[in-house]
PDB file of N, CA and C in Angstrom:
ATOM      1  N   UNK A   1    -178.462 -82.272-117.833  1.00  0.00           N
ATOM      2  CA  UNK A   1    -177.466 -81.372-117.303  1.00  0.00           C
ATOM      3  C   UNK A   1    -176.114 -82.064-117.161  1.00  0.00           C
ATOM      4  N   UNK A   2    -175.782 -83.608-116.752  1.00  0.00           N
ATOM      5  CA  UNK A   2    -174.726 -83.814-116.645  1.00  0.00           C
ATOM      6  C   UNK A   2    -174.048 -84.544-117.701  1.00  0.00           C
ATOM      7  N   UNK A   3    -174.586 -83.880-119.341  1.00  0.00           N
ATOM      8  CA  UNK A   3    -174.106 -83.974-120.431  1.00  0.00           C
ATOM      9  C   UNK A   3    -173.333 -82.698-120.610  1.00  0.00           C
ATOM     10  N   UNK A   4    -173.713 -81.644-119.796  1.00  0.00           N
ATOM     11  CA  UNK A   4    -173.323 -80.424-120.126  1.00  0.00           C
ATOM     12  C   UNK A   4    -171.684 -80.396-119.464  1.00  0.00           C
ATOM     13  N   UNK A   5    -171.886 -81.171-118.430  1.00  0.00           N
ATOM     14  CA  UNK A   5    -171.015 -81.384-117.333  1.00  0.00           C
ATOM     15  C   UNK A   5    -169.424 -82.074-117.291  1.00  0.00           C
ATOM     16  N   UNK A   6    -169.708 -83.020-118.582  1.00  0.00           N
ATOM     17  CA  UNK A   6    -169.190 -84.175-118.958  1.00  0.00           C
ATOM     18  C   UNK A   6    -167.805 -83.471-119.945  1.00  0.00           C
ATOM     19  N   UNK A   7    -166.594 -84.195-119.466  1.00  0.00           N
ATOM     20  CA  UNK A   7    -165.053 -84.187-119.862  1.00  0.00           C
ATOM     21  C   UNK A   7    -164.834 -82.100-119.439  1.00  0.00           C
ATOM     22  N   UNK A   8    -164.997 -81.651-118.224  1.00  0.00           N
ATOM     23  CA  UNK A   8    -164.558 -80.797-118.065  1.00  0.00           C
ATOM     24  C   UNK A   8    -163.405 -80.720-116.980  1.00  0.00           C
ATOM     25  N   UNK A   9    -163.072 -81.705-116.810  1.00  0.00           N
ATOM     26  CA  UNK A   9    -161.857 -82.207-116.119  1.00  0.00           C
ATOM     27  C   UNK A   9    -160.455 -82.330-116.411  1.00  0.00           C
ATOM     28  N   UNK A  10    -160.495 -82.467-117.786  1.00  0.00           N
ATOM     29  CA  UNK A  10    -159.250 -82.734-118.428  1.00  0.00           C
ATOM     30  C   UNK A  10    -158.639 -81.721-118.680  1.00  0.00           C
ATOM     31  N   UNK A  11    -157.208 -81.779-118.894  1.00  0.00           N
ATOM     32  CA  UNK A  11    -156.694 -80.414-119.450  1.00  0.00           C
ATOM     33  C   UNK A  11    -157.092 -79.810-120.290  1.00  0.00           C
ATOM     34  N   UNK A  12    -156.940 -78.474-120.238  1.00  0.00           N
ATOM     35  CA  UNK A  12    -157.273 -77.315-121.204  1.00  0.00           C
ATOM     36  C   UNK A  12    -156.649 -76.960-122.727  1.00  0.00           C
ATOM     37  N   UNK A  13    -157.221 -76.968-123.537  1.00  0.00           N
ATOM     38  CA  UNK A  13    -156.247 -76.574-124.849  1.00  0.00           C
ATOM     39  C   UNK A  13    -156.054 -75.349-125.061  1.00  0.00           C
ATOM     40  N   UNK A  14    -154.894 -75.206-125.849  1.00  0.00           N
ATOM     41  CA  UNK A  14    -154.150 -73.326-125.559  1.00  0.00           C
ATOM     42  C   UNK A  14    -155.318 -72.402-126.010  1.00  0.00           C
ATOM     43  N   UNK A  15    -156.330 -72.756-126.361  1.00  0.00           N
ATOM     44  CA  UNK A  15    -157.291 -72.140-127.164  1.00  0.00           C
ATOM     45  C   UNK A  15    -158.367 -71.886-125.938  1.00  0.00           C
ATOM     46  N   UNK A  16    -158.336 -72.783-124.592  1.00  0.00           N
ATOM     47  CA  UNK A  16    -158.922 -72.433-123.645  1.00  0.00           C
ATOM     48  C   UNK A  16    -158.572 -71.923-122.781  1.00  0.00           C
ATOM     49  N   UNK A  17    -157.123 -71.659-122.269  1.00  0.00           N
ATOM     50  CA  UNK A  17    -156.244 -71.476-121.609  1.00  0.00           C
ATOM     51  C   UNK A  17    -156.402 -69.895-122.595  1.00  0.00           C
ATOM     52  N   UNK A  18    -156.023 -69.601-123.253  1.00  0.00           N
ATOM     53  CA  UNK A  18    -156.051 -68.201-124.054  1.00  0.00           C
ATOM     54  C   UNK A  18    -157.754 -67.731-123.779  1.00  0.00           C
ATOM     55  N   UNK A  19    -158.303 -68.195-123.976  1.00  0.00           N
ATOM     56  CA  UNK A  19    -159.943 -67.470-123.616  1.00  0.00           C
ATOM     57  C   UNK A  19    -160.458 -67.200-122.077  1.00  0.00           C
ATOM     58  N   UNK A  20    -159.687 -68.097-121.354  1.00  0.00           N
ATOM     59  CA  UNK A  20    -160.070 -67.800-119.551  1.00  0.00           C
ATOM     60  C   UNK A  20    -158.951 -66.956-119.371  1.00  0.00           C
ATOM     61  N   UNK A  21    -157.773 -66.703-120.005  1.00  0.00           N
ATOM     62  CA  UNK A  21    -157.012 -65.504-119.865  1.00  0.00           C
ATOM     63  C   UNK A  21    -157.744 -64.546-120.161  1.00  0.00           C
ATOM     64  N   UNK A  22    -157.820 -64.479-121.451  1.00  0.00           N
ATOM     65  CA  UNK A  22    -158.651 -62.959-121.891  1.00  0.00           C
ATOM     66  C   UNK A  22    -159.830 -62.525-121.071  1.00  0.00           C
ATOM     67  N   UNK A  23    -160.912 -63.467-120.832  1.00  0.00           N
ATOM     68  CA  UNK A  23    -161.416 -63.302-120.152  1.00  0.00           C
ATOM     69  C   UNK A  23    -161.098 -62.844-118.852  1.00  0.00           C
ATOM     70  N   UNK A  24    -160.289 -63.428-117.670  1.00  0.00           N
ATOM     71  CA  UNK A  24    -159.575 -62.590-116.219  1.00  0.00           C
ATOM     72  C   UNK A  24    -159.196 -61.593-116.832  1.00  0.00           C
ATOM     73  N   UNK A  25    -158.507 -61.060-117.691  1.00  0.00           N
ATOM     74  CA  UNK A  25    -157.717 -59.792-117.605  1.00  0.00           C
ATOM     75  C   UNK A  25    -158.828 -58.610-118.247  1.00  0.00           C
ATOM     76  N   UNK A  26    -159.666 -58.920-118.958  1.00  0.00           N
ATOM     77  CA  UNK A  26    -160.835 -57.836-119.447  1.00  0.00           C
ATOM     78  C   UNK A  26    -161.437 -57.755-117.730  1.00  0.00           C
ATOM     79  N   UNK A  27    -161.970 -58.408-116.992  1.00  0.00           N
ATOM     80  CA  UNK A  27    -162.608 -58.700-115.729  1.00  0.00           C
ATOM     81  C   UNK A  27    -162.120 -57.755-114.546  1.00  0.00           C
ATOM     82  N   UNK A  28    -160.631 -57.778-114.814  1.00  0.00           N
ATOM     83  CA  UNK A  28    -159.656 -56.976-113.878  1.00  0.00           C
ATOM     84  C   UNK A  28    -159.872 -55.542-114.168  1.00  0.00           C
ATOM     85  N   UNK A  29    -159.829 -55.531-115.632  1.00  0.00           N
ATOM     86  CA  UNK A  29    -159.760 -54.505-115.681  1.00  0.00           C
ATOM     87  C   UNK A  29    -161.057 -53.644-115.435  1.00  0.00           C
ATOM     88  N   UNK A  30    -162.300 -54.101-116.008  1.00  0.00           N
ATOM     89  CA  UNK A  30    -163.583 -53.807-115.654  1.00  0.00           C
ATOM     90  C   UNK A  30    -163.845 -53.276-113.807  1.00  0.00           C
ATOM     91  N   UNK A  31    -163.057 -54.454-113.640  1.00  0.00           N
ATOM     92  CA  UNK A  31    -162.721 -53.539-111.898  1.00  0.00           C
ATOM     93  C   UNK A  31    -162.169 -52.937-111.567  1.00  0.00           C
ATOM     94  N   UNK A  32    -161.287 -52.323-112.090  1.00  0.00           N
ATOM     95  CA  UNK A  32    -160.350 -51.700-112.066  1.00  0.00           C
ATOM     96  C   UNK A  32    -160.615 -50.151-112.628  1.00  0.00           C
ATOM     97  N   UNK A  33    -161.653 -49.708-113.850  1.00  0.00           N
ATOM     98  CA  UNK A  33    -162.255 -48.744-114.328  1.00  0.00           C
ATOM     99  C   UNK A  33    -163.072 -48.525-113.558  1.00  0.00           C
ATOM    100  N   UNK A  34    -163.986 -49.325-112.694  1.00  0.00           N
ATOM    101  CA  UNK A  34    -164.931 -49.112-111.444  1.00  0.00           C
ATOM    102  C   UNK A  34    -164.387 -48.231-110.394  1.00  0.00           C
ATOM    103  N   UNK A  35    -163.511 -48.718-109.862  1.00  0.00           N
ATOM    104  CA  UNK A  35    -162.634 -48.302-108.719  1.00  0.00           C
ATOM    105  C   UNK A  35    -162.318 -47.221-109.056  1.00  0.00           C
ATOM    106  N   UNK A  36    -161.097 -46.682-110.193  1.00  0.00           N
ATOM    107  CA  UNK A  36    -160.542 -45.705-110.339  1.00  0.00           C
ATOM    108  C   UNK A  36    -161.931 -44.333-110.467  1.00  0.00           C
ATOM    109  N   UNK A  37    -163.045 -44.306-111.190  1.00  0.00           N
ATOM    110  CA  UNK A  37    -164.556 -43.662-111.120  1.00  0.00           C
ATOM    111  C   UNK A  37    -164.807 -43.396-110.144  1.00  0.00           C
ATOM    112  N   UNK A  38    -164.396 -44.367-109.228  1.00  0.00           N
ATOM    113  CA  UNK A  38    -165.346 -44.229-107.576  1.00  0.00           C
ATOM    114  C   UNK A  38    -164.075 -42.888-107.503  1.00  0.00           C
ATOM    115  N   UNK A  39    -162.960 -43.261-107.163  1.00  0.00           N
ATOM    116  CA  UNK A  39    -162.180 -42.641-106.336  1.00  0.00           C
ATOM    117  C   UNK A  39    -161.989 -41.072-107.280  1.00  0.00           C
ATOM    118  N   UNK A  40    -161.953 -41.249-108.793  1.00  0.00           N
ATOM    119  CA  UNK A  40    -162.241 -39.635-109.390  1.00  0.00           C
ATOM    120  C   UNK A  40    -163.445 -38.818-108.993  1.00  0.00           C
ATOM    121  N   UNK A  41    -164.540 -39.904-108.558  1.00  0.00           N
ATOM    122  CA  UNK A  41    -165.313 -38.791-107.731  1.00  0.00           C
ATOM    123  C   UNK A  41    -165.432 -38.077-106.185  1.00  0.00           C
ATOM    124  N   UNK A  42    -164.488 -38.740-105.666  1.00  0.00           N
ATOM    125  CA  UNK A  42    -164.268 -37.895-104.279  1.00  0.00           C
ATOM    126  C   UNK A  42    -163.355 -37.147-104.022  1.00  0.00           C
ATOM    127  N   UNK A  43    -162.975 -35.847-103.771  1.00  0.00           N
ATOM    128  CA  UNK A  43    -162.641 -35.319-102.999  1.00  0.00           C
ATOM    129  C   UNK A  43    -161.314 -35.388-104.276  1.00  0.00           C
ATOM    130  N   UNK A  44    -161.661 -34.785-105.564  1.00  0.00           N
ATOM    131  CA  UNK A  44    -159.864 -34.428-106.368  1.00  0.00           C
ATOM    132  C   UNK A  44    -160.010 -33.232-107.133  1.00  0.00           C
ATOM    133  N   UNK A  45    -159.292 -32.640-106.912  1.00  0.00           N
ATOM    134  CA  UNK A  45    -158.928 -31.578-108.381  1.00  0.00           C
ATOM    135  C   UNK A  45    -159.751 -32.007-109.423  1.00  0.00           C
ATOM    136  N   UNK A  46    -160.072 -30.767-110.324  1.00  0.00           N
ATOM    137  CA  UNK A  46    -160.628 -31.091-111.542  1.00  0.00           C
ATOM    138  C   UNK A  46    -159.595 -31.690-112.407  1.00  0.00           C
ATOM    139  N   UNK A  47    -158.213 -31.256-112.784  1.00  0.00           N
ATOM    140  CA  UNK A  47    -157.546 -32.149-113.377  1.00  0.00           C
ATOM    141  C   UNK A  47    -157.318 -33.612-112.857  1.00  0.00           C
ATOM    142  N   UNK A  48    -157.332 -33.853-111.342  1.00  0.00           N
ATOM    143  CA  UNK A  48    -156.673 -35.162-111.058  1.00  0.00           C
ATOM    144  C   UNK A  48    -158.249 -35.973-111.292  1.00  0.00           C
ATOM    145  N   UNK A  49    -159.232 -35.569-111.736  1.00  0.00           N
ATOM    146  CA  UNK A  49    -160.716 -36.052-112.057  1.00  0.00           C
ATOM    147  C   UNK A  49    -160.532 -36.418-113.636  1.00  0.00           C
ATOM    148  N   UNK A  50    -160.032 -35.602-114.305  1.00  0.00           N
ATOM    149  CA  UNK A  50    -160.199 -35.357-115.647  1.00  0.00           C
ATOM    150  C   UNK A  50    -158.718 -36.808-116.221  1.00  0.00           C
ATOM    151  N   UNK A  51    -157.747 -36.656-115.254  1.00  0.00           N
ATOM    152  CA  UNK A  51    -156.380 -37.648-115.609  1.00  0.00           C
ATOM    153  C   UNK A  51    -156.712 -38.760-115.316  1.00  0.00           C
ATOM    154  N   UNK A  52    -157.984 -38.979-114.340  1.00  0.00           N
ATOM    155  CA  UNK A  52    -158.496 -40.684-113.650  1.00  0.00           C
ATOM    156  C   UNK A  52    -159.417 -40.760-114.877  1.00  0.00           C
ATOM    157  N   UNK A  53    -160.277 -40.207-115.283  1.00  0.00           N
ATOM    158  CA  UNK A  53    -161.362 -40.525-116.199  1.00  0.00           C
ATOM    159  C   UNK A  53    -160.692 -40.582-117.252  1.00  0.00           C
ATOM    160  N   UNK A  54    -159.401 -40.082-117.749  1.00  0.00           N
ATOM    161  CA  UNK A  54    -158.765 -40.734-118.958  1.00  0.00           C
ATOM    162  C   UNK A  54    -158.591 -42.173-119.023  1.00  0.00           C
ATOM    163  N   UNK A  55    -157.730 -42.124-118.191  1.00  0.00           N
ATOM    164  CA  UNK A  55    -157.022 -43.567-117.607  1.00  0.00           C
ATOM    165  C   UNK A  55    -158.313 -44.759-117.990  1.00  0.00           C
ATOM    166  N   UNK A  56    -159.201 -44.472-117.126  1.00  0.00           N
ATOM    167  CA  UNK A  56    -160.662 -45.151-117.436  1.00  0.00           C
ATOM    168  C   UNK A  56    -160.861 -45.321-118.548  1.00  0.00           C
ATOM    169  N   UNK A  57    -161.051 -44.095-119.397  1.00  0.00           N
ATOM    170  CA  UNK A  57    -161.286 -44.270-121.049  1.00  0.00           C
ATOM    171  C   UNK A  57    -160.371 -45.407-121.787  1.00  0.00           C
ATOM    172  N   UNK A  58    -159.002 -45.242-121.274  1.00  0.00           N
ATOM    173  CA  UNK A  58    -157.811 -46.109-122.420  1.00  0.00           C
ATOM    174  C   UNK A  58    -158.180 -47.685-121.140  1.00  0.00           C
ATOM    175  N   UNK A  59    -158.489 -47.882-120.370  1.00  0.00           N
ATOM    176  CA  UNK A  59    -158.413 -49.207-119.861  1.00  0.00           C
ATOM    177  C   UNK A  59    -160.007 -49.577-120.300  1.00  0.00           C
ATOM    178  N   UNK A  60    -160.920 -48.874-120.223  1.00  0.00           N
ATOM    179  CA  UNK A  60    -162.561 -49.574-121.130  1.00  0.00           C
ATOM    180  C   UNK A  60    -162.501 -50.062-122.501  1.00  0.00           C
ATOM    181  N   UNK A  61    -161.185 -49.354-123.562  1.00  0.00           N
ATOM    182  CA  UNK A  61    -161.022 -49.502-124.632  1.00  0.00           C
ATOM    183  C   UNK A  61    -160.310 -50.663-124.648  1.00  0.00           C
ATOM    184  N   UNK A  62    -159.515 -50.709-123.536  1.00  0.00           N
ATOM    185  CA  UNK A  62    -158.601 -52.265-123.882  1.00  0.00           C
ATOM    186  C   UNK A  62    -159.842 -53.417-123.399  1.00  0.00           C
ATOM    187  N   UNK A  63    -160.273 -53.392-122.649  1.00  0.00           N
ATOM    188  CA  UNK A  63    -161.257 -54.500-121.910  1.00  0.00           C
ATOM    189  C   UNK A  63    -162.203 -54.576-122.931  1.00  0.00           C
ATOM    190  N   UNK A  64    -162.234 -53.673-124.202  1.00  0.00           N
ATOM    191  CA  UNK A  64    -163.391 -54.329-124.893  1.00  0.00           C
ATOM    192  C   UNK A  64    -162.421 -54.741-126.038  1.00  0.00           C
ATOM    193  N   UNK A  65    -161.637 -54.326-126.327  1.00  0.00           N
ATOM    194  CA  UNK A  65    -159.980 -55.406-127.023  1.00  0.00           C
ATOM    195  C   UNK A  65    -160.220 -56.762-126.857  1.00  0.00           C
ATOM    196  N   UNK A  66    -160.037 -56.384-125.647  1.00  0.00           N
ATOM    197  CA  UNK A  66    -159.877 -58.190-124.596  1.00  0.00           C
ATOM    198  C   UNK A  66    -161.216 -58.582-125.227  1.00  0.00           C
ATOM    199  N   UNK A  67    -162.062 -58.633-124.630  1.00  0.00           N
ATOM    200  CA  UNK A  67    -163.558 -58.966-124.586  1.00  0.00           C
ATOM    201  C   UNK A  67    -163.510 -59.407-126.384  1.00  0.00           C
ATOM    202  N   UNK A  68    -163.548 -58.645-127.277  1.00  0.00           N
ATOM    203  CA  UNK A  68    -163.651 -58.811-128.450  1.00  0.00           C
ATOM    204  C   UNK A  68    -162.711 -60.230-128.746  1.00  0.00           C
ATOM    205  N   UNK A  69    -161.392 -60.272-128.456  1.00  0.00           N
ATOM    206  CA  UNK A  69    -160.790 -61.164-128.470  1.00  0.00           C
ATOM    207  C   UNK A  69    -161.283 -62.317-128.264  1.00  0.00           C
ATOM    208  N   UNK A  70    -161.750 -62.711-126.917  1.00  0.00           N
ATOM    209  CA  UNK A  70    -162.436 -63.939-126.526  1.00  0.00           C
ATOM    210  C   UNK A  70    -163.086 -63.911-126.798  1.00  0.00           C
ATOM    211  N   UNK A  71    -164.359 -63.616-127.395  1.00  0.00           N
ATOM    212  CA  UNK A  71    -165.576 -63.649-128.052  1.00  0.00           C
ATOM    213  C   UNK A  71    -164.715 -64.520-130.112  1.00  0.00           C
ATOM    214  N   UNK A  72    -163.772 -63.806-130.091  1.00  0.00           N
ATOM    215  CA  UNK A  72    -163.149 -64.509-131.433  1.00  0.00           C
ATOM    216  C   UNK A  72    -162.603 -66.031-130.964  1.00  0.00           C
ATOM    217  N   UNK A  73    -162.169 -66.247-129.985  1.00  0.00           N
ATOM    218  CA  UNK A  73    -161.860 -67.618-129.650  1.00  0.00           C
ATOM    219  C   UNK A  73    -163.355 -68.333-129.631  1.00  0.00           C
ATOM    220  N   UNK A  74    -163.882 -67.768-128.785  1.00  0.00           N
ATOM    221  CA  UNK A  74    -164.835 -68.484-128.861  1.00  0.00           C
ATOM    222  C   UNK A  74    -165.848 -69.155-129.681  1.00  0.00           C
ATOM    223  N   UNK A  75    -166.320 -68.370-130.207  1.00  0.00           N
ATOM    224  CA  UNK A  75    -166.580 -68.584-131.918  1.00  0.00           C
ATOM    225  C   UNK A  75    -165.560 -68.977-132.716  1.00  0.00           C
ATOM    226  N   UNK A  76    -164.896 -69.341-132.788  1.00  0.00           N
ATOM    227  CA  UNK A  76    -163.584 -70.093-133.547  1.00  0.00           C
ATOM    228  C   UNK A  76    -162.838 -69.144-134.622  1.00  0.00           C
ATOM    229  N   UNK A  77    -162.822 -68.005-134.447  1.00  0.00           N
ATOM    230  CA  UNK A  77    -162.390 -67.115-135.679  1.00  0.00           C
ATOM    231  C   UNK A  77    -160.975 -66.950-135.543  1.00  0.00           C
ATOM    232  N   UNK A  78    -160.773 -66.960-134.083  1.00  0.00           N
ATOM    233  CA  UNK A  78    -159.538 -66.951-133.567  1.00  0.00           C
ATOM    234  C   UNK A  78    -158.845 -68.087-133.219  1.00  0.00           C
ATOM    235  N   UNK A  79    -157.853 -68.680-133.229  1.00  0.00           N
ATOM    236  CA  UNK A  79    -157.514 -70.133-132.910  1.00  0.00           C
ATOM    237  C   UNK A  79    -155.927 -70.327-132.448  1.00  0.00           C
ATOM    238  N   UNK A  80    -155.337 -71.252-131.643  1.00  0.00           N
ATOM    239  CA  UNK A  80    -154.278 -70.808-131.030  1.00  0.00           C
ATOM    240  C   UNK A  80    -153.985 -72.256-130.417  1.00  0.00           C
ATOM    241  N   UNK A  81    -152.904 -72.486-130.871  1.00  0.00           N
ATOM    242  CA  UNK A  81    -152.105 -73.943-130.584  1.00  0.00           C
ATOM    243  C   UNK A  81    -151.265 -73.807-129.965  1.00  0.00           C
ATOM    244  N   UNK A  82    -150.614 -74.872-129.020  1.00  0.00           N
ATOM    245  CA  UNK A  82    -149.507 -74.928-128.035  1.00  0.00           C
ATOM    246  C   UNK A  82    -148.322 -74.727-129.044  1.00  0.00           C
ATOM    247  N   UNK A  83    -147.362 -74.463-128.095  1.00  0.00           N
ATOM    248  CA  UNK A  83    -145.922 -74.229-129.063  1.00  0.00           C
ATOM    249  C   UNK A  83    -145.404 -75.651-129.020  1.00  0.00           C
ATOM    250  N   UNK A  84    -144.549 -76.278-130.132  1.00  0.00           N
ATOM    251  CA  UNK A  84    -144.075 -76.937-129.880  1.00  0.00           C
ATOM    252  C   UNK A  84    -144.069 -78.646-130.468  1.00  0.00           C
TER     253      UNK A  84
END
């Protein structure tokens, strides 16, 4: 195990720094489609139900954007160097 463990200390390369991004912001948003569900089901208009469950739809579509993304870093398909 503490081979697994070993040089995770050092700075990050833009290629990791870009994948724990993608990763938080798919994450946010995943909570964020949660929340907005909860709250389209209490107590709204059928349209203000129908305008939250959109919203939901176009932010699940980006979080699997995201998600897809880091899954390409990760697997190396995607790749991404510091500027400079």
């Amino acid at each position: 195990m503490a081979d697994l463990i070993e040089r995770l200390d050092g700075p990050r390369t833009a290629q990791q720094e870009l994948f724990y991004d993608l990763e938080d912001a798919a994450a946010v948003i995943a909570w964020s489609v949660s929340e907005l569900t909860a709250i389209a089901g209490v107590d709204r208009s059928p349209d203000e139900a129908i305008a939250l469950m959109k919203i939901c739809a176009l932010l699940a579509a980006q979080q699997a954007t995201l998600a897809g993304y880091a899954d390409g870093l990760k697997t190396g398909q995607i790749t991404r160097r510091k500027p400079g």
